[in-house]
C-alpha atoms as a PDB file:
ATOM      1  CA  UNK A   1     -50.922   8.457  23.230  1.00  0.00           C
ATOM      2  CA  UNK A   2     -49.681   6.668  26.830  1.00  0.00           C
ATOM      3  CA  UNK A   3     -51.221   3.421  27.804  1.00  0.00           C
ATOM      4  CA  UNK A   4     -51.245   5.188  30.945  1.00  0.00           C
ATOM      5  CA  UNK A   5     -52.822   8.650  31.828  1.00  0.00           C
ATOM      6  CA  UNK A   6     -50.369  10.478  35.146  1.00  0.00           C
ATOM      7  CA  UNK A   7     -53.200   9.471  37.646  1.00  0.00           C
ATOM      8  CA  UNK A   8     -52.374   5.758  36.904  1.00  0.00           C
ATOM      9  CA  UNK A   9     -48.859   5.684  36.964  1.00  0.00           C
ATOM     10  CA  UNK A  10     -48.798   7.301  39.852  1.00  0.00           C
ATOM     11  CA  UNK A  11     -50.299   4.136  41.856  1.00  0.00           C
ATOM     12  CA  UNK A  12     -49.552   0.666  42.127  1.00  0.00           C
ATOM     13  CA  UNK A  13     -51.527  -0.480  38.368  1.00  0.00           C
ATOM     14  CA  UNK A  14     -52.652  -3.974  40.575  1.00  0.00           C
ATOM     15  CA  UNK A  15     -54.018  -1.968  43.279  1.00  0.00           C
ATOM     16  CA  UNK A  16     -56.573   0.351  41.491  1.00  0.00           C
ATOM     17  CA  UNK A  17     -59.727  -1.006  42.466  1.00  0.00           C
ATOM     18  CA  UNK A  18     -60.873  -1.978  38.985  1.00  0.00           C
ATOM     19  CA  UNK A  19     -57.854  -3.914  37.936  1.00  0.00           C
ATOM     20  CA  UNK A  20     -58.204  -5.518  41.747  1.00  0.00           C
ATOM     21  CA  UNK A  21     -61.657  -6.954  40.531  1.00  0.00           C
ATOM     22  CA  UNK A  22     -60.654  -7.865  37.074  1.00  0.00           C
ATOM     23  CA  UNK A  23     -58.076 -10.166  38.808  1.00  0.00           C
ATOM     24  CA  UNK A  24     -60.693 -12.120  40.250  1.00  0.00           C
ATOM     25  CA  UNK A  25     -62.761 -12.345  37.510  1.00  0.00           C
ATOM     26  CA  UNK A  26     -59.724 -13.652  35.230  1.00  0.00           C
ATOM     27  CA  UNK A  27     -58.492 -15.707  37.066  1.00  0.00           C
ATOM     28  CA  UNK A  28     -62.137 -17.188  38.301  1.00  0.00           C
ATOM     29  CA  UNK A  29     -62.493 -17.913  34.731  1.00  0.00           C
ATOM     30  CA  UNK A  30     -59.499 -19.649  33.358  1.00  0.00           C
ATOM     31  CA  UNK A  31     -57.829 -21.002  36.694  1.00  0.00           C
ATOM     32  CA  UNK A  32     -59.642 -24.591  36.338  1.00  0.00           C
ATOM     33  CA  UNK A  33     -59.549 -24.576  32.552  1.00  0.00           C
ATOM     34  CA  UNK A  34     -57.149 -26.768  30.215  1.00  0.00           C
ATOM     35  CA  UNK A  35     -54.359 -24.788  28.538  1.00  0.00           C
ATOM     36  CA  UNK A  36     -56.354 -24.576  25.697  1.00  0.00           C
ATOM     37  CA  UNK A  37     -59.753 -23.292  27.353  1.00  0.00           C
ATOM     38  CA  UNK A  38     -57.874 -20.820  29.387  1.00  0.00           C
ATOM     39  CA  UNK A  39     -56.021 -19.417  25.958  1.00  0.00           C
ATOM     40  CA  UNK A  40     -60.164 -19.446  23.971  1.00  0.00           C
ATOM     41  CA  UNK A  41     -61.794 -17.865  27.145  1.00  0.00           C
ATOM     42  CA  UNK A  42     -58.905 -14.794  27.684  1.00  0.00           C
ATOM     43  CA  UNK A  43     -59.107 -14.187  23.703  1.00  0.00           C
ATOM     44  CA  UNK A  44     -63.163 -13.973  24.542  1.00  0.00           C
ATOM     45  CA  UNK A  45     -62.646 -11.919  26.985  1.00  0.00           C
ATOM     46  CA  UNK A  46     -60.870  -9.465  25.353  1.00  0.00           C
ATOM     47  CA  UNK A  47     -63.124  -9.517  22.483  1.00  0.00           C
ATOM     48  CA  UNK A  48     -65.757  -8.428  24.687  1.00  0.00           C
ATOM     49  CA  UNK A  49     -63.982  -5.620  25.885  1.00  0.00           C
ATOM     50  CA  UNK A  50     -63.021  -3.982  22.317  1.00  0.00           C
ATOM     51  CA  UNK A  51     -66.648  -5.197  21.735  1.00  0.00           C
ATOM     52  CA  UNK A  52     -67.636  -3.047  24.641  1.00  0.00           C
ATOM     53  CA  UNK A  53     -65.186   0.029  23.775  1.00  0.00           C
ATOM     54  CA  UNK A  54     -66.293  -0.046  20.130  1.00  0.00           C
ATOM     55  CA  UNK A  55     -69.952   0.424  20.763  1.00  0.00           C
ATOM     56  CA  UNK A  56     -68.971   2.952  23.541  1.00  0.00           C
ATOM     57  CA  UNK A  57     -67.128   5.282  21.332  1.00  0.00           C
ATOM     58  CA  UNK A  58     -70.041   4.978  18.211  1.00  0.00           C
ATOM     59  CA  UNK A  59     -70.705   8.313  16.941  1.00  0.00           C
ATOM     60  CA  UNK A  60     -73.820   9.736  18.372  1.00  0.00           C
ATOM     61  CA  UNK A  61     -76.001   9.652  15.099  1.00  0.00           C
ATOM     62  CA  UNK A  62     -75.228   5.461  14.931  1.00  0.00           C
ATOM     63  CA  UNK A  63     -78.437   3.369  15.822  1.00  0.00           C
ATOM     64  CA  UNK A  64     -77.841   0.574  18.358  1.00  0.00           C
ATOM     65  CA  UNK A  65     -79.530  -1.710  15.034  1.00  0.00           C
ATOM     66  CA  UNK A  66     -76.168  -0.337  13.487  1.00  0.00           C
ATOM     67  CA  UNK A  67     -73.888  -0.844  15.717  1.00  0.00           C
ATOM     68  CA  UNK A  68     -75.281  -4.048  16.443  1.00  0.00           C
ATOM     69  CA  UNK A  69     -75.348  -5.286  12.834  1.00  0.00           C
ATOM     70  CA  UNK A  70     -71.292  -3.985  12.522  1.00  0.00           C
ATOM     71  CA  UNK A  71     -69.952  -5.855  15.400  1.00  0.00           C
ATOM     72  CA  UNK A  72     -72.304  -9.161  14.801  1.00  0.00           C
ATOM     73  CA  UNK A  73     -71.741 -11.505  12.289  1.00  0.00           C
ATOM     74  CA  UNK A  74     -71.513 -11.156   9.601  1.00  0.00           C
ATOM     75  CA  UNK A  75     -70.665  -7.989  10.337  1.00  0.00           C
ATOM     76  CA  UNK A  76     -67.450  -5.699   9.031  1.00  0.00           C
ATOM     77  CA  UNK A  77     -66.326  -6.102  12.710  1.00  0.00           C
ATOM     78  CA  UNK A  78     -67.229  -9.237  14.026  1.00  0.00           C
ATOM     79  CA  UNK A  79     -64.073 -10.753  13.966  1.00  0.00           C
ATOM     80  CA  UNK A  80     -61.523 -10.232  17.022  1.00  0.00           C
ATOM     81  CA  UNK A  81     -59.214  -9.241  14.325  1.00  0.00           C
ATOM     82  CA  UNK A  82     -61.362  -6.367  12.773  1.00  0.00           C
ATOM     83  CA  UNK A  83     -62.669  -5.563  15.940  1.00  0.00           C
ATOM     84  CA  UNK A  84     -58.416  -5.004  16.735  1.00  0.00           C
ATOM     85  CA  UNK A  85     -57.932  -2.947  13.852  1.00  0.00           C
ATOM     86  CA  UNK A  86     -60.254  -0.528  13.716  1.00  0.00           C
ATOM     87  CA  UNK A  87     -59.944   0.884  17.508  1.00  0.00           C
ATOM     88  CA  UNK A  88     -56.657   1.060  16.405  1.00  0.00           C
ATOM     89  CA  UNK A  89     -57.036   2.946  13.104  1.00  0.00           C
ATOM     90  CA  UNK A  90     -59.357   4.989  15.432  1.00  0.00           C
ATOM     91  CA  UNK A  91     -56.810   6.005  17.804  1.00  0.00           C
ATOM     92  CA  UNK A  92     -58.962   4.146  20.531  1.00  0.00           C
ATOM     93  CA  UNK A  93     -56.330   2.270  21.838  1.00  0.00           C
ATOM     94  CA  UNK A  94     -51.912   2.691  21.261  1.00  0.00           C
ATOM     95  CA  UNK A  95     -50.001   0.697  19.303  1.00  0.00           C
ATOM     96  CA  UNK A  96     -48.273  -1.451  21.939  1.00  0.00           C
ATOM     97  CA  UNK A  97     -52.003  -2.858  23.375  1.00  0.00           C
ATOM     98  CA  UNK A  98     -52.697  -3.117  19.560  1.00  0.00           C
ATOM     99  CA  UNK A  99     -49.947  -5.685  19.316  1.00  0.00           C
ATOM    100  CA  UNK A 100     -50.035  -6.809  22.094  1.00  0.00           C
ATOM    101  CA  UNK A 101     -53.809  -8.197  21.620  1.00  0.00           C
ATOM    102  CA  UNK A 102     -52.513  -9.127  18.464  1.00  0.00           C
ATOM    103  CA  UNK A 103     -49.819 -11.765  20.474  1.00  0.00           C
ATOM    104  CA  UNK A 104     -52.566 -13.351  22.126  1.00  0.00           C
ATOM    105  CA  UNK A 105     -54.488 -13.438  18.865  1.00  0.00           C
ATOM    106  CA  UNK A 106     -51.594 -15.641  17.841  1.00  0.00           C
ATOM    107  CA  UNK A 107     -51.597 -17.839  20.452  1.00  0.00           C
ATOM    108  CA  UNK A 108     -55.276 -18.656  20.196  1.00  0.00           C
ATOM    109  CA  UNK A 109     -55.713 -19.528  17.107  1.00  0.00           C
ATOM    110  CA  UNK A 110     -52.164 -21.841  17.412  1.00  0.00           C
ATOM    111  CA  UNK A 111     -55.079 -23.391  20.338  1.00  0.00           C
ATOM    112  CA  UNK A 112     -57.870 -23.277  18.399  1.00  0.00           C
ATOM    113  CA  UNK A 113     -56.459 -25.129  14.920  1.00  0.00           C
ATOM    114  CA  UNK A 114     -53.982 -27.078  15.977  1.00  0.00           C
ATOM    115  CA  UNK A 115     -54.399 -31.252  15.991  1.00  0.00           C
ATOM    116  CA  UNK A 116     -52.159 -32.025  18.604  1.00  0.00           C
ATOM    117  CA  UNK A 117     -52.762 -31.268  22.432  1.00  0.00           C
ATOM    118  CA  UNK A 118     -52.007 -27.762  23.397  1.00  0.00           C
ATOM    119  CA  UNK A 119     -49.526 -26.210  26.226  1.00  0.00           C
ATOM    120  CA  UNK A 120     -49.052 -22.769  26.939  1.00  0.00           C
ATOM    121  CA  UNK A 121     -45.458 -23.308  27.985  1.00  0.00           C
ATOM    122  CA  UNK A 122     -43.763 -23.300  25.116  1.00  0.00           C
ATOM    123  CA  UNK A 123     -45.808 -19.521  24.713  1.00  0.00           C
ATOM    124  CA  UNK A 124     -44.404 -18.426  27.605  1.00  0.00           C
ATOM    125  CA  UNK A 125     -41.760 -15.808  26.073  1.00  0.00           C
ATOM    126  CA  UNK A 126     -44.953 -14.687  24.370  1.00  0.00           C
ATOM    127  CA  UNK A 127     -46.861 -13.897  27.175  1.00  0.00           C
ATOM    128  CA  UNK A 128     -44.040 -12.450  28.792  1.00  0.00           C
ATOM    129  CA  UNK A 129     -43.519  -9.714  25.801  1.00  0.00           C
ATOM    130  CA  UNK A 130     -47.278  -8.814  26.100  1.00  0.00           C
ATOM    131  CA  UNK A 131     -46.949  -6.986  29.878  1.00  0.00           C
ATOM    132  CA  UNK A 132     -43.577  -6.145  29.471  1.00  0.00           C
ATOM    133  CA  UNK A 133     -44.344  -4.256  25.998  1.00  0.00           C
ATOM    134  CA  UNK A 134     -47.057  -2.682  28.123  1.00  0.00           C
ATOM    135  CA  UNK A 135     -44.880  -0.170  29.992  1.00  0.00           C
ATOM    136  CA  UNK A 136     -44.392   0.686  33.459  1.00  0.00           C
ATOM    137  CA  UNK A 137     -46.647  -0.719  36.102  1.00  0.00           C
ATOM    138  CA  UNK A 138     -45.549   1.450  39.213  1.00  0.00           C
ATOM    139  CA  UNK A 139     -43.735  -0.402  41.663  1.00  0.00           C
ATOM    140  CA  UNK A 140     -44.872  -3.811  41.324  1.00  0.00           C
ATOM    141  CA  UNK A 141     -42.235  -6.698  40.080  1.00  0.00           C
ATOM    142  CA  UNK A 142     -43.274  -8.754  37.397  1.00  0.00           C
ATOM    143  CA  UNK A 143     -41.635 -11.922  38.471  1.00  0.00           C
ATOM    144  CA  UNK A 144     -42.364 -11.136  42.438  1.00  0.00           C
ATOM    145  CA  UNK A 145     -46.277 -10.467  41.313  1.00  0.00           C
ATOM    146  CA  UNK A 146     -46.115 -13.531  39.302  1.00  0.00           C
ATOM    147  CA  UNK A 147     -44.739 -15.687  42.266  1.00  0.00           C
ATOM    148  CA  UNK A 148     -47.221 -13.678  44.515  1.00  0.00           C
ATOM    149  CA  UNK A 149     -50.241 -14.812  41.932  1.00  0.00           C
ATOM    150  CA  UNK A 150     -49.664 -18.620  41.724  1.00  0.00           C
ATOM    151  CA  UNK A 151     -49.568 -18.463  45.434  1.00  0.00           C
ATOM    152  CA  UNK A 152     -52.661 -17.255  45.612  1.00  0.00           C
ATOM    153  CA  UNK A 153     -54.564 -19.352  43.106  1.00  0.00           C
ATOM    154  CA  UNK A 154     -52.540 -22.859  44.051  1.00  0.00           C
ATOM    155  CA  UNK A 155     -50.953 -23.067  47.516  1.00  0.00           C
ATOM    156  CA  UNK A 156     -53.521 -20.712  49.668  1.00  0.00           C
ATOM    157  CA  UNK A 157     -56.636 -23.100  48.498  1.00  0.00           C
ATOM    158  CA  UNK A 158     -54.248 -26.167  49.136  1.00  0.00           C
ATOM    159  CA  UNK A 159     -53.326 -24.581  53.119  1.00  0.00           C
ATOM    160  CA  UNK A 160     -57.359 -24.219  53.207  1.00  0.00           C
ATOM    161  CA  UNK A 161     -57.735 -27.741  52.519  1.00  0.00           C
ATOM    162  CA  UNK A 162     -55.438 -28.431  54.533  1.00  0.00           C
ATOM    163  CA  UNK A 163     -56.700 -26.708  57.873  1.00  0.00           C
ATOM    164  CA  UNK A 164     -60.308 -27.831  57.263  1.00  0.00           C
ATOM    165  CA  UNK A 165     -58.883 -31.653  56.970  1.00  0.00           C
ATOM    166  CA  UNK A 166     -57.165 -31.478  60.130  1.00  0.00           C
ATOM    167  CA  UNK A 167     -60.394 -29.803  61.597  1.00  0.00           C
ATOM    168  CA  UNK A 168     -62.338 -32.820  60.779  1.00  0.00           C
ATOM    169  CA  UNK A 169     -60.026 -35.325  61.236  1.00  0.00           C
ATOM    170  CA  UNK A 170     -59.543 -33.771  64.748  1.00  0.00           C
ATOM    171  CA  UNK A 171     -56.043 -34.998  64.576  1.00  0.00           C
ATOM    172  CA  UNK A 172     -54.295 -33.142  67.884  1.00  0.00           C
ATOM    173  CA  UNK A 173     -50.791 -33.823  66.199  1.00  0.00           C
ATOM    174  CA  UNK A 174     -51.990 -31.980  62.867  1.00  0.00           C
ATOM    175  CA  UNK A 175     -54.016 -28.964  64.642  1.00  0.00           C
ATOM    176  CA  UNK A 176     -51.116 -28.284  66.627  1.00  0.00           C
ATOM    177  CA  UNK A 177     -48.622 -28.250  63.533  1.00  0.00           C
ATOM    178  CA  UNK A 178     -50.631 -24.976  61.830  1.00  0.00           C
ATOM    179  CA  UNK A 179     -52.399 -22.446  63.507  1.00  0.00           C
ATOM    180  CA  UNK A 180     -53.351 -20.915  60.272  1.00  0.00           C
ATOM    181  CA  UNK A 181     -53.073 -20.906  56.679  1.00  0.00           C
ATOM    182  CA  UNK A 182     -50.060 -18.057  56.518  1.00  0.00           C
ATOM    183  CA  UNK A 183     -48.077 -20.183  58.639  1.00  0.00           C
ATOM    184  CA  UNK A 184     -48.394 -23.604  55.840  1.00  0.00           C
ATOM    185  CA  UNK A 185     -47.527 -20.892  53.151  1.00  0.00           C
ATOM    186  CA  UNK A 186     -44.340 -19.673  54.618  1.00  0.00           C
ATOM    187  CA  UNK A 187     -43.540 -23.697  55.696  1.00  0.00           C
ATOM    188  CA  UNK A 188     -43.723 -24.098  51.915  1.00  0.00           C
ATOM    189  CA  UNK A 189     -41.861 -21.524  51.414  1.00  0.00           C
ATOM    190  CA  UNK A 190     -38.890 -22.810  53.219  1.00  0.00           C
ATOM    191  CA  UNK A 191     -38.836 -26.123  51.021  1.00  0.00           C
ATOM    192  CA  UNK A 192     -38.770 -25.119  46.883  1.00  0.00           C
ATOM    193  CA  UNK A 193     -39.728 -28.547  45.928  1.00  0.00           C
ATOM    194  CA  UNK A 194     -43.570 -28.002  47.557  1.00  0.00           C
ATOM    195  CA  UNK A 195     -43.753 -24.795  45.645  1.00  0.00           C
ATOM    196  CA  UNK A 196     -43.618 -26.956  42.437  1.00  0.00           C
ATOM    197  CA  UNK A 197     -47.493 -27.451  42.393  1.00  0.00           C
ATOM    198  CA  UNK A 198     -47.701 -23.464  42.222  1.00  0.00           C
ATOM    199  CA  UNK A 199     -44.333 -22.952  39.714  1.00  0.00           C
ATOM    200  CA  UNK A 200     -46.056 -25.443  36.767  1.00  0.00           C
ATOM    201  CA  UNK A 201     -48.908 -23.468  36.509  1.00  0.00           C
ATOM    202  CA  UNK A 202     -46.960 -19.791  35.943  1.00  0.00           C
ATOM    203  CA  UNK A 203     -47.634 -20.201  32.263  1.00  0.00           C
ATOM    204  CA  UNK A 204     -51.656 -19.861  33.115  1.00  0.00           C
ATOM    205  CA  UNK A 205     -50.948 -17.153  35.750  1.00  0.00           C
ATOM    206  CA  UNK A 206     -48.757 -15.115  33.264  1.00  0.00           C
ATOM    207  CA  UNK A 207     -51.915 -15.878  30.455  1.00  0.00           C
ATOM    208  CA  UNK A 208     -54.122 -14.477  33.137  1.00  0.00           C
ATOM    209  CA  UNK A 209     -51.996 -11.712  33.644  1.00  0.00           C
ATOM    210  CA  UNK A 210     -51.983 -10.650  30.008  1.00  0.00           C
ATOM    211  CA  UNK A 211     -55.621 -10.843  30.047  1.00  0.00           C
ATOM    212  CA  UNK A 212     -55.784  -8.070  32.991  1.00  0.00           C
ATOM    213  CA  UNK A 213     -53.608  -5.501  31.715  1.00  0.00           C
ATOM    214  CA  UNK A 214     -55.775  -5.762  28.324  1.00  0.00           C
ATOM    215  CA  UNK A 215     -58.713  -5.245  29.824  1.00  0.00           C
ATOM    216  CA  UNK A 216     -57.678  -2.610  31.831  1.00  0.00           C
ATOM    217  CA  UNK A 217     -55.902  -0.742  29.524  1.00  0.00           C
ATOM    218  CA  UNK A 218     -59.067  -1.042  27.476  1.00  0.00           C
ATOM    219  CA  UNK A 219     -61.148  -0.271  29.683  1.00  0.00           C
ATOM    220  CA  UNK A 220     -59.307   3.006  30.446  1.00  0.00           C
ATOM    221  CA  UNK A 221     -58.769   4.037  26.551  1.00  0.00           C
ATOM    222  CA  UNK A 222     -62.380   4.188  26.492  1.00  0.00           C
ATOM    223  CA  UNK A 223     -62.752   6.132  29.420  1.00  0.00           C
ATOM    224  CA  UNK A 224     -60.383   8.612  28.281  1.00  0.00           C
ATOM    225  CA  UNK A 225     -62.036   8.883  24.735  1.00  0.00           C
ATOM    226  CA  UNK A 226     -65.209   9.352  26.259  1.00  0.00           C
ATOM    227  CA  UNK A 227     -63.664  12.311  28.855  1.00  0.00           C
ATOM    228  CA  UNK A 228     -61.663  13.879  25.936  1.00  0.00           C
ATOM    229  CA  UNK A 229     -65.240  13.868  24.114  1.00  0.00           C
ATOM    230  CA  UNK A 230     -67.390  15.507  26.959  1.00  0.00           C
ATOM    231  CA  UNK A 231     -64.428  18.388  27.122  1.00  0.00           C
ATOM    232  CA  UNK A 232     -64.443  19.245  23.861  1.00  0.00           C
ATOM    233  CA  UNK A 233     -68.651  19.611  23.856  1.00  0.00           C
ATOM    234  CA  UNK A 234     -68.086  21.644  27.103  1.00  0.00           C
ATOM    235  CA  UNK A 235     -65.818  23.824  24.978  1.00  0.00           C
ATOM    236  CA  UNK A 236     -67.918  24.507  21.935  1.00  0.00           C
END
């Protein structure tokens, strides 16, 4: 089994319209957090989603008292880890999202137990293994989408700012420097050392990343559970 089905490969995977509003819901969640609360909320937030595929793909016959007693605590599957294994024993999910959820398992509890102050830099490589293990993503670029993301969550709100400031300020020197925000971005552009602001904070973006292509790719094993289901009763 393909973490991809042909329909998805054959698009852009960040511009299917659910993975478009998963990236705003990440990244609305973790952006302001602390290295650590980012790394606690994305392992939540996967949990919720094998949560959600586990109770989706519950035989038939299974009371939602059952199901609900066998993913709560201190239920058989309340732990993220159980919760892992079993879609995978299942065949709900391949093994490359299996370990890849299983990275970021790693990484949160490093957040979670460890005494000393947490940084998800020195995870990067970690991170990094989790989208590439995931396959082919049509034709975006990794590193160009990555760029392309802490733009978008750093610099654009900082050009925003920016333009507002001068608006108030009513400073004719500063409204005639920018007409708009695109026009800051590619003036940053042109000097690497303002781009540092967006560059520190790759290690959350690529976290955020991760996050998305889990829950996607979740998200679609369960669909395609469910479909394979509904043709076989159509058959009998």
């Amino acid at each position: 089994m393909e973490d991809f089905d042909s329909d998805t490969r054959e698009k852009n995977f960040f511009e299917l319209p659910e993975i478009k509003k998963l990236l705003g819901s990440v990244f609305g969640n973790i952006e302001h957090e602390s290295d650590r609360g980012a790394v606690l909320i994305a392992q939540e937030l996967i949990d919720n989603e094998l949560t959600a595929l586990l109770r989706a793909t519950a035989p038939d016959g299974m009371s939602k008292e059952k199901v609900d007693s066998l993913l709560g605590y201190p239920g058989v599957l309340a732990t993220f880890s159980a919760k892992a294994d079993v879609a995978y024993f299942a065949g709900l999910i391949t093994s490359n999202l299996y370990e890849s959820i299983h990275i970021l398992r790693k990484i949160r509890n490093t957040a979670a137990h460890g005494s000393q102050s947490f940084s998800l830099e020195p995870h990067r490589t970690k991170l990094v293994e989790v989208y590439r293990k995931l396959g082919d993503f049509g034709e975006t670029q990794m590193e160009d989408f990555l760029r392309y993301m802490a733009i978008k969550l750093y610099i654009e709100p900082l050009a925003d700012s920016f333009l507002e400031k001068q608006k108030e300020d009513g400073i004719e020197e500063m409204r005639s420097a920018f007409k708009n925000r695109e026009e800051i971005i590619e003036h940053i552009g042109k000097h690497p050392e303002a781009l540092k602001i967006a560059l520190d904070k790759l290690a959350k973006v690529e976290l955020g990343l991760a996050v998305v292509l889990l829950r996607g790719l979740i998200i679609f094993s369960g669909d395609r559970v469910l479909k394979a289901r509904c043709k076989k009763v159509q058959m009998e």
